[in-house]
PDB file of N, CA and C in Angstrom:
ATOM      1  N   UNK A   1      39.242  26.546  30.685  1.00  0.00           N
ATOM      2  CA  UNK A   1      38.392  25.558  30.043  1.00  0.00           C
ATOM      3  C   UNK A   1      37.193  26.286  29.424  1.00  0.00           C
ATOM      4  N   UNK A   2      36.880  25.951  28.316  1.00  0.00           N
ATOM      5  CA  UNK A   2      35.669  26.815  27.600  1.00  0.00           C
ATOM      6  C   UNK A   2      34.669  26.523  28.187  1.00  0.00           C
ATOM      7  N   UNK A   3      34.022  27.265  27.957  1.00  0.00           N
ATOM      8  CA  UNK A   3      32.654  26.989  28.874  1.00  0.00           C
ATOM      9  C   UNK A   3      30.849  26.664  27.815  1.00  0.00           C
ATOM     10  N   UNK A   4      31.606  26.905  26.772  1.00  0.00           N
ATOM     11  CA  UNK A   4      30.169  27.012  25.723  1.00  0.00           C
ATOM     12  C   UNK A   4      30.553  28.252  24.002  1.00  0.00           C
ATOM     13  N   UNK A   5      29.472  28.605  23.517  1.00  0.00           N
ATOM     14  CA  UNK A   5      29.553  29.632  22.618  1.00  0.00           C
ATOM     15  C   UNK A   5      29.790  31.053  23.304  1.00  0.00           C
ATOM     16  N   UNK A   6      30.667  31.840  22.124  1.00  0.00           N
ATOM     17  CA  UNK A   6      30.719  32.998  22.872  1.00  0.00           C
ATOM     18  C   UNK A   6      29.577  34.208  22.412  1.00  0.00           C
ATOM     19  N   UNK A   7      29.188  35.002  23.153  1.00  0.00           N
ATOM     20  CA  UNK A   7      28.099  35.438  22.433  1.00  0.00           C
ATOM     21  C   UNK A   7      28.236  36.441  21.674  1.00  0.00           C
ATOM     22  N   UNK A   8      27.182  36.871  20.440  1.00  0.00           N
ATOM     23  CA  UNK A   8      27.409  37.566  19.853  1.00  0.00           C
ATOM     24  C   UNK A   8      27.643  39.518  19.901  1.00  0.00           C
ATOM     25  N   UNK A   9      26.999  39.237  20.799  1.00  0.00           N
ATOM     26  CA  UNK A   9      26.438  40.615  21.186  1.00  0.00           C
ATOM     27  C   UNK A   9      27.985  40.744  22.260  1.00  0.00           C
ATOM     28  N   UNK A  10      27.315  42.433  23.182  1.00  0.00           N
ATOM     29  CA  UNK A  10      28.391  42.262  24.442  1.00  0.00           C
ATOM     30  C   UNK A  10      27.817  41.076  25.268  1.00  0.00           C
ATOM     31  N   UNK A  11      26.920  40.902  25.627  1.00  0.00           N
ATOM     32  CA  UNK A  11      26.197  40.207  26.697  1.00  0.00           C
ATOM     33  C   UNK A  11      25.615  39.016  25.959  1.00  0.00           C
ATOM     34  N   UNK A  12      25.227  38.050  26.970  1.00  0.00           N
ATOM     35  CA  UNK A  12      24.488  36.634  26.620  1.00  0.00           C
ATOM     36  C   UNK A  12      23.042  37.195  26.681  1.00  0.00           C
ATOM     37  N   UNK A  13      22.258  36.079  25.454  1.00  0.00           N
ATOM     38  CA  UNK A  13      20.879  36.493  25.083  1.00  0.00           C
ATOM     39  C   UNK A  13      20.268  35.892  26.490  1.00  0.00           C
ATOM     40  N   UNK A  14      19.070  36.811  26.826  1.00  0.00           N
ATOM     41  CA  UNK A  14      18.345  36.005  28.288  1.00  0.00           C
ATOM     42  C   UNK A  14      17.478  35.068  27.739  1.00  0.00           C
ATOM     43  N   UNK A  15      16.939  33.928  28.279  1.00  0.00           N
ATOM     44  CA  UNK A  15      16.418  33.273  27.736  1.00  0.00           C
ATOM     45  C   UNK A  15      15.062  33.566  26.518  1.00  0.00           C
ATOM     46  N   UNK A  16      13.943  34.285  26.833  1.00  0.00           N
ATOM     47  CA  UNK A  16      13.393  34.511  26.391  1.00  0.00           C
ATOM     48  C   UNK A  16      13.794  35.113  25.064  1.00  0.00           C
ATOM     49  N   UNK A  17      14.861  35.151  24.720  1.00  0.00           N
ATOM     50  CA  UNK A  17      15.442  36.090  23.762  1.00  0.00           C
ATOM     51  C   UNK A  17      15.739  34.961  23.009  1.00  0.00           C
ATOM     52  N   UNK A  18      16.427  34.329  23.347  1.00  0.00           N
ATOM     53  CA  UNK A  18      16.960  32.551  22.798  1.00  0.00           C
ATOM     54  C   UNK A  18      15.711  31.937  22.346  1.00  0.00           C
ATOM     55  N   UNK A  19      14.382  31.810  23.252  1.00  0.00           N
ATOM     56  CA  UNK A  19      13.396  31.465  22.566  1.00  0.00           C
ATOM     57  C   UNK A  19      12.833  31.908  21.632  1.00  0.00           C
ATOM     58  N   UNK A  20      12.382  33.535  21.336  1.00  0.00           N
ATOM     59  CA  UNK A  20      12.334  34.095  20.561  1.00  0.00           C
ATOM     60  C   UNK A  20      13.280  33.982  19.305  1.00  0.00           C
ATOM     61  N   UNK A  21      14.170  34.006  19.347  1.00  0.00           N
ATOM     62  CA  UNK A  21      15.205  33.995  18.372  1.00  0.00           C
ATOM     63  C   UNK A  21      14.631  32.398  17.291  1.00  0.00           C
ATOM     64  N   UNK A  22      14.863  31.697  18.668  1.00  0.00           N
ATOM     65  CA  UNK A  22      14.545  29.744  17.568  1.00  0.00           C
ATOM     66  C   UNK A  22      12.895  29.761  17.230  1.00  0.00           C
ATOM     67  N   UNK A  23      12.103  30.700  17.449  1.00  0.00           N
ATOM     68  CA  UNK A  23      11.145  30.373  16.915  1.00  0.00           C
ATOM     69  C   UNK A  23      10.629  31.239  15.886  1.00  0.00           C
ATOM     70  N   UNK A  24      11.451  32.220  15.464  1.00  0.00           N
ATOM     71  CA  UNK A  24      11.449  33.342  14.304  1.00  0.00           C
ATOM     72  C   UNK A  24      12.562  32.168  13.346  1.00  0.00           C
ATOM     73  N   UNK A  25      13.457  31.589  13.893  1.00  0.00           N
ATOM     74  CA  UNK A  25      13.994  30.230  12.484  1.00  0.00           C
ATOM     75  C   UNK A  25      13.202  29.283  12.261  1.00  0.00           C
ATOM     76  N   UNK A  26      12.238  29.015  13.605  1.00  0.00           N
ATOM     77  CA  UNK A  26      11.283  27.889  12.966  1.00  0.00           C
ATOM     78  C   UNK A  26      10.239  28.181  12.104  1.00  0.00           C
ATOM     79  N   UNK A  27       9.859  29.873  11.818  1.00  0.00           N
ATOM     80  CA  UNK A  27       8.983  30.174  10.991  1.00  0.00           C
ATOM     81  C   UNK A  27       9.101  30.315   9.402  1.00  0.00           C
ATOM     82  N   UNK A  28      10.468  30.518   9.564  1.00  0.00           N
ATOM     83  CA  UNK A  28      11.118  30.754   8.080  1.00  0.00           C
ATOM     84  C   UNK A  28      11.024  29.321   7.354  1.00  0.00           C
ATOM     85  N   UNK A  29      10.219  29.261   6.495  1.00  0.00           N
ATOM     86  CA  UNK A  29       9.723  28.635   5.366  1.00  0.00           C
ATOM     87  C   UNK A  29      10.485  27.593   4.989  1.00  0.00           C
ATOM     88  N   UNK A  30      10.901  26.287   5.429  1.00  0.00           N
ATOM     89  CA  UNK A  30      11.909  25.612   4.816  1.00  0.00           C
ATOM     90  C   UNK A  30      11.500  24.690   3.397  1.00  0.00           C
ATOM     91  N   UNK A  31      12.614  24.457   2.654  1.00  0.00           N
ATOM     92  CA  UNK A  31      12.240  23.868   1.399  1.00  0.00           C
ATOM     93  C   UNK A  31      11.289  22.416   1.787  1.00  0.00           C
ATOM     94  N   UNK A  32      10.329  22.117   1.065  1.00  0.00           N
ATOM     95  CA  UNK A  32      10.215  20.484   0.889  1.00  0.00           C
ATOM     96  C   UNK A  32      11.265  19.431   0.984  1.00  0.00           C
ATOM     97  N   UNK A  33      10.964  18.566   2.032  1.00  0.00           N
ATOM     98  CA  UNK A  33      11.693  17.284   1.450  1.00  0.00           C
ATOM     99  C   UNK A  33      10.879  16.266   0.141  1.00  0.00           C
ATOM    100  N   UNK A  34      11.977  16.131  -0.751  1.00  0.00           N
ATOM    101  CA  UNK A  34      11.637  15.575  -1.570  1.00  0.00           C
ATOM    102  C   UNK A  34      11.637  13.818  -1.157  1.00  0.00           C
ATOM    103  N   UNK A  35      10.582  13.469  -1.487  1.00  0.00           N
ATOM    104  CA  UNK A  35      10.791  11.694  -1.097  1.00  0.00           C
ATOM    105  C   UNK A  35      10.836  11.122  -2.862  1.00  0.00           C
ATOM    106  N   UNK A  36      11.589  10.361  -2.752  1.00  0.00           N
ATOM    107  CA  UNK A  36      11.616   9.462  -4.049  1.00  0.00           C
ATOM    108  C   UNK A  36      11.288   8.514  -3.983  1.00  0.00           C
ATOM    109  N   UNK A  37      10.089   7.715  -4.438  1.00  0.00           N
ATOM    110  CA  UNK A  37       9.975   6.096  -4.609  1.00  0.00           C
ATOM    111  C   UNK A  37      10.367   5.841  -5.743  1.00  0.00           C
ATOM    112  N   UNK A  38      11.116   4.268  -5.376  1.00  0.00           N
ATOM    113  CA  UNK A  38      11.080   3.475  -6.324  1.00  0.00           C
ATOM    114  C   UNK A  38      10.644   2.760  -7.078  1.00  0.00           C
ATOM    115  N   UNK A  39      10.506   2.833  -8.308  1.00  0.00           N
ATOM    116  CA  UNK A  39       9.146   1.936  -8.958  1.00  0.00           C
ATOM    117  C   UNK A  39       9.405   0.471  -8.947  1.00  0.00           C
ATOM    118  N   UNK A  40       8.244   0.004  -9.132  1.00  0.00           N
ATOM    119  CA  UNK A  40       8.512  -1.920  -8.406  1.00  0.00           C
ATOM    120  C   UNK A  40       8.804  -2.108  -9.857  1.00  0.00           C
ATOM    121  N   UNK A  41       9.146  -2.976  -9.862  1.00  0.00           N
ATOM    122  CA  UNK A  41       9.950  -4.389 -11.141  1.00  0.00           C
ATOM    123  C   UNK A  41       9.053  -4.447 -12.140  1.00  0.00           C
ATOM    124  N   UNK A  42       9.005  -4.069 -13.195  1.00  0.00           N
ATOM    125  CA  UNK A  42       8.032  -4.181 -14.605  1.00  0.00           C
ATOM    126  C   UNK A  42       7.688  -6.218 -14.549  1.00  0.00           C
ATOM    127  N   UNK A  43       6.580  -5.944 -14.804  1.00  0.00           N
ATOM    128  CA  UNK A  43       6.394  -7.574 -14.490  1.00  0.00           C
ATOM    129  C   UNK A  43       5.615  -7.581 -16.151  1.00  0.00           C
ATOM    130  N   UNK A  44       6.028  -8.794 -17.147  1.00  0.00           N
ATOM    131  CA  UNK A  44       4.968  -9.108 -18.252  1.00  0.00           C
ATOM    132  C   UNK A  44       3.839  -9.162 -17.948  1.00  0.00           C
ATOM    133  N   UNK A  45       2.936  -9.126 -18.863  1.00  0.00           N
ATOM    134  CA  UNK A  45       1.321  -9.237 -18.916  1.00  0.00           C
ATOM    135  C   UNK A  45       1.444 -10.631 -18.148  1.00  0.00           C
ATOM    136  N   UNK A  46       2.314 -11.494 -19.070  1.00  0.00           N
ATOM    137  CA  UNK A  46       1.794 -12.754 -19.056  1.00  0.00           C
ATOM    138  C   UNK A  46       1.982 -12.958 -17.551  1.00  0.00           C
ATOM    139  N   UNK A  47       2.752 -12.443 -16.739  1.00  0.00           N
ATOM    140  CA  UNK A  47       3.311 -12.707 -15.228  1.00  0.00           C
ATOM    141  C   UNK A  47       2.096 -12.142 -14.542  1.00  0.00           C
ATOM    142  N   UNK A  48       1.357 -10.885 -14.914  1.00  0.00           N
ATOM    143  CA  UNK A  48       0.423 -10.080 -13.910  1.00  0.00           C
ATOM    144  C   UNK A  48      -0.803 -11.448 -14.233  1.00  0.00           C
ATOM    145  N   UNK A  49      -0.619 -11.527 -15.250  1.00  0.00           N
ATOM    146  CA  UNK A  49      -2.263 -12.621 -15.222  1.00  0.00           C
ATOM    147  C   UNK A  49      -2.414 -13.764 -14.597  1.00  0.00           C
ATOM    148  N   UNK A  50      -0.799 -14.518 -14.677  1.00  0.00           N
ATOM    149  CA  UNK A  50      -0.453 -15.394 -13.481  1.00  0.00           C
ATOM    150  C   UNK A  50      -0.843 -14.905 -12.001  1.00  0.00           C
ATOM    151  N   UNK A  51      -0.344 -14.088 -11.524  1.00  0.00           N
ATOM    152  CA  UNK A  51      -0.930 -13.721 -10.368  1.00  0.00           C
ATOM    153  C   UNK A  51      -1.769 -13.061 -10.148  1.00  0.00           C
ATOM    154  N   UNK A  52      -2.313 -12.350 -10.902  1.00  0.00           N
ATOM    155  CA  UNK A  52      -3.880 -12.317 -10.928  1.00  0.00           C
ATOM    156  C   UNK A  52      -4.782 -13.572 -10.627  1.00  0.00           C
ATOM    157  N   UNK A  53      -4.943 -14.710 -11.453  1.00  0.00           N
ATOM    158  CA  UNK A  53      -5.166 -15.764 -11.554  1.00  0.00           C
ATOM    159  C   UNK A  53      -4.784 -16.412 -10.607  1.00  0.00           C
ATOM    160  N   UNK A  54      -3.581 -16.559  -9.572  1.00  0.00           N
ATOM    161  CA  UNK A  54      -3.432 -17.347  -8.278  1.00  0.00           C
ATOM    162  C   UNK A  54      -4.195 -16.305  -6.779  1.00  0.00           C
ATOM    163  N   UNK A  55      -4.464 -15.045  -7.197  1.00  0.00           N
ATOM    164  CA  UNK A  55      -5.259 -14.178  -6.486  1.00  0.00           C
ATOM    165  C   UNK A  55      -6.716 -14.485  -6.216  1.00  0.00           C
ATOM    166  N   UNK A  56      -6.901 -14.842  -7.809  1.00  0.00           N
ATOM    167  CA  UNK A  56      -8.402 -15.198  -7.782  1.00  0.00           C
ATOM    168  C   UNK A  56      -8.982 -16.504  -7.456  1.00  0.00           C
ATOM    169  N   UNK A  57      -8.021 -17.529  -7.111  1.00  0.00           N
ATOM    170  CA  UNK A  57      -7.955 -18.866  -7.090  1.00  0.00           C
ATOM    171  C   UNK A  57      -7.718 -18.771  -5.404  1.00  0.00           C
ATOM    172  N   UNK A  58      -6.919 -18.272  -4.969  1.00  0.00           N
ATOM    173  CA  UNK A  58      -6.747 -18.124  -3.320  1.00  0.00           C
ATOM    174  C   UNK A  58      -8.526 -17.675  -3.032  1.00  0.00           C
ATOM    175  N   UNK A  59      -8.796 -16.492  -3.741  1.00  0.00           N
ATOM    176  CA  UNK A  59      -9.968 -15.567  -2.497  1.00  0.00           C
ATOM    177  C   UNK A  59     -11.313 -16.606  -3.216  1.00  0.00           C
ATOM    178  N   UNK A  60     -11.088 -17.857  -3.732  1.00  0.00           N
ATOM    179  CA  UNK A  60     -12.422 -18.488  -4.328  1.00  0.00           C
ATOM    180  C   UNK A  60     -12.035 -19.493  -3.364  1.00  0.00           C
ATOM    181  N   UNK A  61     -11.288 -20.291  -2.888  1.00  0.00           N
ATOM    182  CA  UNK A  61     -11.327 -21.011  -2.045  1.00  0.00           C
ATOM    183  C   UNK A  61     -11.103 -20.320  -0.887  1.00  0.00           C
ATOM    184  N   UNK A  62     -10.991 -19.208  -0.136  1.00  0.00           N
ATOM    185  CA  UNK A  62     -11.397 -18.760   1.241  1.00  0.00           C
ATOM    186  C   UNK A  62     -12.791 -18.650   1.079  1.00  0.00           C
ATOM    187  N   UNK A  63     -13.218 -18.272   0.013  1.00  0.00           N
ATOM    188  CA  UNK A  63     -14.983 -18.604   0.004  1.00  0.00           C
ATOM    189  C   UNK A  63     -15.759 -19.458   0.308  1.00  0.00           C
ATOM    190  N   UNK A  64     -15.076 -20.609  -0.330  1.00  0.00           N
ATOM    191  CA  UNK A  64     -15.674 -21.713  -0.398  1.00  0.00           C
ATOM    192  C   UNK A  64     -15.154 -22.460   1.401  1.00  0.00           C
ATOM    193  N   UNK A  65     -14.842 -21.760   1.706  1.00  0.00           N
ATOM    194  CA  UNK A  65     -14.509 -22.324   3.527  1.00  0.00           C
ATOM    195  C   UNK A  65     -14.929 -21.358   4.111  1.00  0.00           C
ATOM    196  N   UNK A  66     -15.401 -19.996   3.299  1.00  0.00           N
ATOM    197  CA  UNK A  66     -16.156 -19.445   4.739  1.00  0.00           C
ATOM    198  C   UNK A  66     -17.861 -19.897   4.537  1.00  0.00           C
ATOM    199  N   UNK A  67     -18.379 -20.485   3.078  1.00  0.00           N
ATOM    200  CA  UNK A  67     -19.302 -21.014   2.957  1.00  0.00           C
ATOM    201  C   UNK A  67     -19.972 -22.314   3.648  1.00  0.00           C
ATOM    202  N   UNK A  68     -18.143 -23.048   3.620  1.00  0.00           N
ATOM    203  CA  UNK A  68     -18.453 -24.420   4.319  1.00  0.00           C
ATOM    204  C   UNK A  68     -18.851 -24.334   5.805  1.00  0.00           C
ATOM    205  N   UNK A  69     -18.197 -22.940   6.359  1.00  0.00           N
ATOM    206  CA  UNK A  69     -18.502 -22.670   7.690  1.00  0.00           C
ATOM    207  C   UNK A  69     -20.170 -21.969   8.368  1.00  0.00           C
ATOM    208  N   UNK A  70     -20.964 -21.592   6.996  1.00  0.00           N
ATOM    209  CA  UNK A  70     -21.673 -20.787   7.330  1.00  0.00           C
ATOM    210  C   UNK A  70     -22.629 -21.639   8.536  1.00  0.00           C
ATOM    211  N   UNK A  71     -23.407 -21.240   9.206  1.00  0.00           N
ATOM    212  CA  UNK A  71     -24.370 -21.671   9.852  1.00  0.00           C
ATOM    213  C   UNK A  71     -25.653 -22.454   9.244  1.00  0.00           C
ATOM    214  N   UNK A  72     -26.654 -23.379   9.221  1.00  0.00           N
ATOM    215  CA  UNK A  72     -27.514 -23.955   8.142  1.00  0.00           C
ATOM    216  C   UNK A  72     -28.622 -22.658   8.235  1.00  0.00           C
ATOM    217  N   UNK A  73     -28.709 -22.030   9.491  1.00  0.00           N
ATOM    218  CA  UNK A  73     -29.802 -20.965   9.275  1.00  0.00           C
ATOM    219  C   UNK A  73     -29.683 -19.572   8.089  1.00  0.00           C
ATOM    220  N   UNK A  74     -28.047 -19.310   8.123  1.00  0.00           N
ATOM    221  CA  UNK A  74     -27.716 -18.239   6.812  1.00  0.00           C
ATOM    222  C   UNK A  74     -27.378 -18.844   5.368  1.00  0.00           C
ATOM    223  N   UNK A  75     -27.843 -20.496   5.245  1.00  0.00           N
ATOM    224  CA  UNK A  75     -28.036 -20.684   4.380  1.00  0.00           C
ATOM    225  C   UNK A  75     -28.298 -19.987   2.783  1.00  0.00           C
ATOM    226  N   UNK A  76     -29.436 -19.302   3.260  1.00  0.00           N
ATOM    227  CA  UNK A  76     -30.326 -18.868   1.939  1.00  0.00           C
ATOM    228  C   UNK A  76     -30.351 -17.151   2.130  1.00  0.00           C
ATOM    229  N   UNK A  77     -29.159 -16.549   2.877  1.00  0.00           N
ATOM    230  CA  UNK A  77     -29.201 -15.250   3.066  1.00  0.00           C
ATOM    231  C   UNK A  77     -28.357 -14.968   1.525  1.00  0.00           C
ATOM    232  N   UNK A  78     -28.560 -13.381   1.971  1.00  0.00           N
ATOM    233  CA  UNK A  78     -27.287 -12.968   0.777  1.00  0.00           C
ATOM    234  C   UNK A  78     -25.899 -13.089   0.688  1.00  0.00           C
ATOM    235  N   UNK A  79     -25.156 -13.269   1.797  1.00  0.00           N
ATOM    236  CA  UNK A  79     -24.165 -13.287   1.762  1.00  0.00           C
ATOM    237  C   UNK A  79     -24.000 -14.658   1.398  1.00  0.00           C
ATOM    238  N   UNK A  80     -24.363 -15.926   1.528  1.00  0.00           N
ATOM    239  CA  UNK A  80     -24.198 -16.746   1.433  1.00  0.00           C
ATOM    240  C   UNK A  80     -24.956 -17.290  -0.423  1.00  0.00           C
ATOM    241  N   UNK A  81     -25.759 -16.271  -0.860  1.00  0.00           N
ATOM    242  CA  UNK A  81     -25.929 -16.350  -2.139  1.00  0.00           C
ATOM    243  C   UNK A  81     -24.413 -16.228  -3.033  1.00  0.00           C
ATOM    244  N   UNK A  82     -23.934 -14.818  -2.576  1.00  0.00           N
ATOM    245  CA  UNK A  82     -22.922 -14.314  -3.242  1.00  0.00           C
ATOM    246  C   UNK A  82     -21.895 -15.177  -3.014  1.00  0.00           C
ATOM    247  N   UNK A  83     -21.442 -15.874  -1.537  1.00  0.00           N
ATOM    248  CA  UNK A  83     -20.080 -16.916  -1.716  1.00  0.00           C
ATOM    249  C   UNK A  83     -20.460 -17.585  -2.857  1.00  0.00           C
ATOM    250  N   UNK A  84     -21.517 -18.630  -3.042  1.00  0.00           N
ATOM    251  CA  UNK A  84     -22.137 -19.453  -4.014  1.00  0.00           C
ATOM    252  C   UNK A  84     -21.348 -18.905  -5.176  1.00  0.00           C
ATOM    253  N   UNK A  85     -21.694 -17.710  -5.726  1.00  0.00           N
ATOM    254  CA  UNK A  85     -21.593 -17.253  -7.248  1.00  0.00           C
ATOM    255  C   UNK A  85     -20.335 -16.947  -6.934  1.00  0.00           C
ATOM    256  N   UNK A  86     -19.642 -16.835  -6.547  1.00  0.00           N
ATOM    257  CA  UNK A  86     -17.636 -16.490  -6.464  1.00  0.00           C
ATOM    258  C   UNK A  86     -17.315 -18.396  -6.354  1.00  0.00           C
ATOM    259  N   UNK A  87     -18.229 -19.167  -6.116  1.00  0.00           N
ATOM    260  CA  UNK A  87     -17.681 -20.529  -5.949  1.00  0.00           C
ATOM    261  C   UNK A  87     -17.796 -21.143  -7.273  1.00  0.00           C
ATOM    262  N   UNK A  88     -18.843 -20.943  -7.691  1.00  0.00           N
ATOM    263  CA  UNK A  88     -19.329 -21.305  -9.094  1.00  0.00           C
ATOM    264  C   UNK A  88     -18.550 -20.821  -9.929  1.00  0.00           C
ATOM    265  N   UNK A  89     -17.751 -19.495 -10.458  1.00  0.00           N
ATOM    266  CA  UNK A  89     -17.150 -19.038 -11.292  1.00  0.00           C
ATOM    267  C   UNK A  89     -16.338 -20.142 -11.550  1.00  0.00           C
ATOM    268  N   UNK A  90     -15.820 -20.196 -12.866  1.00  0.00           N
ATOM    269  CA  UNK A  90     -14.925 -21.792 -13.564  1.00  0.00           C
ATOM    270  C   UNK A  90     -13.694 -20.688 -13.919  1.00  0.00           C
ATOM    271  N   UNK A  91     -12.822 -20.785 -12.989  1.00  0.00           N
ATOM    272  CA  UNK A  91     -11.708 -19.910 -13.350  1.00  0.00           C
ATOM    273  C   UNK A  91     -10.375 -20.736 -14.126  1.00  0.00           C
ATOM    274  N   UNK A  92     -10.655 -22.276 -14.188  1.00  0.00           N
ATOM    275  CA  UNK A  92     -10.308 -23.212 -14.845  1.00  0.00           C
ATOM    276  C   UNK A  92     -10.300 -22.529 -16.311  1.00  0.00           C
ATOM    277  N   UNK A  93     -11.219 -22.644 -16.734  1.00  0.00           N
ATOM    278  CA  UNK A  93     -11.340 -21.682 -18.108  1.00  0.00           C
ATOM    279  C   UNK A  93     -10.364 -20.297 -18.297  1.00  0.00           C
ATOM    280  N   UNK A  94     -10.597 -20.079 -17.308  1.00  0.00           N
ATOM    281  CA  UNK A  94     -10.080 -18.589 -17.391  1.00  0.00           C
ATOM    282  C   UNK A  94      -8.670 -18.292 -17.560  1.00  0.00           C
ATOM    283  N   UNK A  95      -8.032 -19.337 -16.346  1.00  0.00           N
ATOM    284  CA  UNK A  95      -6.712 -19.575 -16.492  1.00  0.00           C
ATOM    285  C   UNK A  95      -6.150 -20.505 -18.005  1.00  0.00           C
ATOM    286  N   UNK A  96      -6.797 -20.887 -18.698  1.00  0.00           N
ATOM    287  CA  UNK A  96      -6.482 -22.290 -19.884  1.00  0.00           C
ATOM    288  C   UNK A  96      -6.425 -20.848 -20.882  1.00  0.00           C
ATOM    289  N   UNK A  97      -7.058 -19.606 -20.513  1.00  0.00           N
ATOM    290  CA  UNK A  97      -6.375 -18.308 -21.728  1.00  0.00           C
ATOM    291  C   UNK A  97      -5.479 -17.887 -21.135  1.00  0.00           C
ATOM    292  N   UNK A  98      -4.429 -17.658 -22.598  1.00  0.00           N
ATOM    293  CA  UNK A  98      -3.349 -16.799 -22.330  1.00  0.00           C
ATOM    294  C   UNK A  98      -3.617 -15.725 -23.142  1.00  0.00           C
ATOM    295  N   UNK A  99      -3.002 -14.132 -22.412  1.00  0.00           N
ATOM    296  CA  UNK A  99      -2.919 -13.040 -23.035  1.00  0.00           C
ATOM    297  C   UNK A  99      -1.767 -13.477 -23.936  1.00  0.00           C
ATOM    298  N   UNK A 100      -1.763 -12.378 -25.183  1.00  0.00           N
ATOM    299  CA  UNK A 100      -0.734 -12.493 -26.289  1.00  0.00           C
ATOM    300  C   UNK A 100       0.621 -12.056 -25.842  1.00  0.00           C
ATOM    301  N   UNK A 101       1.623 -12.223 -26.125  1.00  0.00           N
ATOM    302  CA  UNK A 101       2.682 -11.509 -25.689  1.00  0.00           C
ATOM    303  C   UNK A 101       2.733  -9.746 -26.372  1.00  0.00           C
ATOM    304  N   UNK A 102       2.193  -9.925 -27.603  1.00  0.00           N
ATOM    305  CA  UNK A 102       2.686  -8.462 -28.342  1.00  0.00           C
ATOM    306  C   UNK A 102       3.630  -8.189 -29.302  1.00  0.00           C
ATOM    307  N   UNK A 103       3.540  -7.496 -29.878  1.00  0.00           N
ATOM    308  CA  UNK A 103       4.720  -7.246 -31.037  1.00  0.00           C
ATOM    309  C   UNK A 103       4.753  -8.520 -32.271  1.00  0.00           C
ATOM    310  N   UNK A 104       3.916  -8.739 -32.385  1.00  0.00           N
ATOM    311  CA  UNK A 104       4.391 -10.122 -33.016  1.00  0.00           C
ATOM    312  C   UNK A 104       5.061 -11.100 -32.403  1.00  0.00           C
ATOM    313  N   UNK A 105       5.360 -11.707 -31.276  1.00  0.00           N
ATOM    314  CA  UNK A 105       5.655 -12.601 -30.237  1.00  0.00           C
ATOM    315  C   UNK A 105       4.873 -13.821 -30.363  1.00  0.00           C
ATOM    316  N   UNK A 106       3.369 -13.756 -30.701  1.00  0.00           N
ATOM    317  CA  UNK A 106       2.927 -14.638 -30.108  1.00  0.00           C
ATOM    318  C   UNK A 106       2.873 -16.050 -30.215  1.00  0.00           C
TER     319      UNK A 106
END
């Protein structure tokens, strides 16, 4: 019944020799792995501005509820200035423009 590899030499390497040996291959320089990503899905203008626009419409109403939550004492702080002016923005407007398509498309 075999018992394992046969060795190269007359004799089997002693251990330290075996260690030595795998760590003179672990020094030798191996190539890079190359990683490849895939690029995501070409999306139209007109699609990025859509969700742009439902981006900006989500984080204006988490505003406007972390405003509703504020305390009456941080009222008149800054942070509670700045929800204000992200609440106020009329993104109504913003969304009623459309980018052009291009090429003569439009």
């Amino acid at each position: 019944m075999p018992r394992g590899r046969e060795p190269e030499g007359e004799i089997a390497l002693t251990n330290a020799e075996r260690q030595a040996r795998y760590r003179a291959r672990r020094l030798v320089e191996q190539p890079p792995v190359i990683v490849r990503q895939s690029r995501p899905s070409r999306q139209s203008r007109g699609k990025r501005w859509d969700n742009a626009l439902a981006v900006m419409m989500t984080v204006q109403a988490e505003c406007a509820a972390w405003f509703e939550a504020l305390p009456e004492s941080l009222r008149d702080s800054a942070t509670a200035e700045a929800l204000q002016e992200i609440i106020d923005l009329d993104l109504e407007s913003i969304a009623a423009v459309r980018p052009p398509r291009g090429y003569g498309r439009d």
